[in-house]
Protein backbone atom coordinates (compact mmCIF):
# COMPACT_ATOMS: atom_id res chain seq x y z
CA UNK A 1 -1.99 -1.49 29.22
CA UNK A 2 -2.78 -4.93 29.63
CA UNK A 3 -3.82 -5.61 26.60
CA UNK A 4 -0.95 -4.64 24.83
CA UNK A 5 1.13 -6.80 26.94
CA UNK A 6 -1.25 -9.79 26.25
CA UNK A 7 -1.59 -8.51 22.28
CA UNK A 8 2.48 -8.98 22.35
CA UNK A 9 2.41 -12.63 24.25
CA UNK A 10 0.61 -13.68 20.77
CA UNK A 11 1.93 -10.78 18.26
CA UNK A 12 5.82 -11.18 17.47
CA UNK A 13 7.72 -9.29 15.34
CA UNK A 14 8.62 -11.64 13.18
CA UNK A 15 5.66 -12.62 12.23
CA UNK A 16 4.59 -9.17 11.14
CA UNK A 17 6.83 -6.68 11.54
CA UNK A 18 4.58 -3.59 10.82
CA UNK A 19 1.76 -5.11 12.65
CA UNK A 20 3.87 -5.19 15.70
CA UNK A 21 5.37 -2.07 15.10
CA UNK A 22 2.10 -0.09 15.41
CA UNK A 23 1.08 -1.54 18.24
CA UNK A 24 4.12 -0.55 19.60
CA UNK A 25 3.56 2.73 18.68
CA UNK A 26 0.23 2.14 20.11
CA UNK A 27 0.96 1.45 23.81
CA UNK A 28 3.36 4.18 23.39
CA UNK A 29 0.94 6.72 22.74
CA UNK A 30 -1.06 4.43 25.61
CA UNK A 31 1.67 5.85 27.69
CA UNK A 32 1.92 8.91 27.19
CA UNK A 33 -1.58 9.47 27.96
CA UNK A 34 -1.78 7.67 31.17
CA UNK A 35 -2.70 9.05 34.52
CA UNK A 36 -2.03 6.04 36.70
CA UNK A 37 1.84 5.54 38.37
CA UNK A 38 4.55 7.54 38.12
CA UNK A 39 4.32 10.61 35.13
CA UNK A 40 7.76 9.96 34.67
CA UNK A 41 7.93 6.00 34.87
CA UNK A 42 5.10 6.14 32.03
CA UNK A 43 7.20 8.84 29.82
CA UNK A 44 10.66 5.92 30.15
CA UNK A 45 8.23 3.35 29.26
CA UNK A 46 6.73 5.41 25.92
CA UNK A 47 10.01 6.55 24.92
CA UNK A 48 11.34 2.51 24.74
CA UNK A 49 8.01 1.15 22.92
CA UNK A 50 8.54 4.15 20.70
CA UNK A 51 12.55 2.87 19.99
CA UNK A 52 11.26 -0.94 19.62
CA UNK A 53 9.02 0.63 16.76
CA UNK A 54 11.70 2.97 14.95
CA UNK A 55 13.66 -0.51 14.64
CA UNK A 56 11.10 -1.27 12.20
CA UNK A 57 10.24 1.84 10.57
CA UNK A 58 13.56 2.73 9.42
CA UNK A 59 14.60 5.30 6.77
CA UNK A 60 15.09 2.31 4.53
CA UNK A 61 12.29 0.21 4.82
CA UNK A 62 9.39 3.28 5.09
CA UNK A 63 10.77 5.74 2.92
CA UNK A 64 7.03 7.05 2.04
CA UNK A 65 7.14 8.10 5.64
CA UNK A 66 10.55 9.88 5.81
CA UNK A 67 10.69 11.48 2.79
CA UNK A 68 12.90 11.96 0.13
């Protein structure tokens, strides 16, 4: 986890959106698949990275991913 956390003290989103945007989707996944601390603390945590990523990958700028 720490090196997502240090990734995104260099890594903005403005500076690449999609860039950022997987790697929040990254430490999301990160998350989910952690056994250290609390299950449920870990589950909160995935479930905001994966928010902070849909803001990116909306219906309107990823439509190749949504669909038709």
């Amino acid at each position: 986890m720490a090196c997502y956390h240090h990734a995104f003290e260099v890594l903005k989103r403005e500076m690449k959106p999609w860039v950022w945007a997987m790697a929040q989707h990254g430490m999301a996944l990160a998350y989910v698949e952690r056994v250290d601390g609390d299950r449920m603390a870990n589950w909160t945590a995935a479930v905001a990275c994966y928010r902070r990523a849909l803001e990116v990958y909306t219906r309107e700028a990823s439509t190749q991913w949504w669909g038709p």
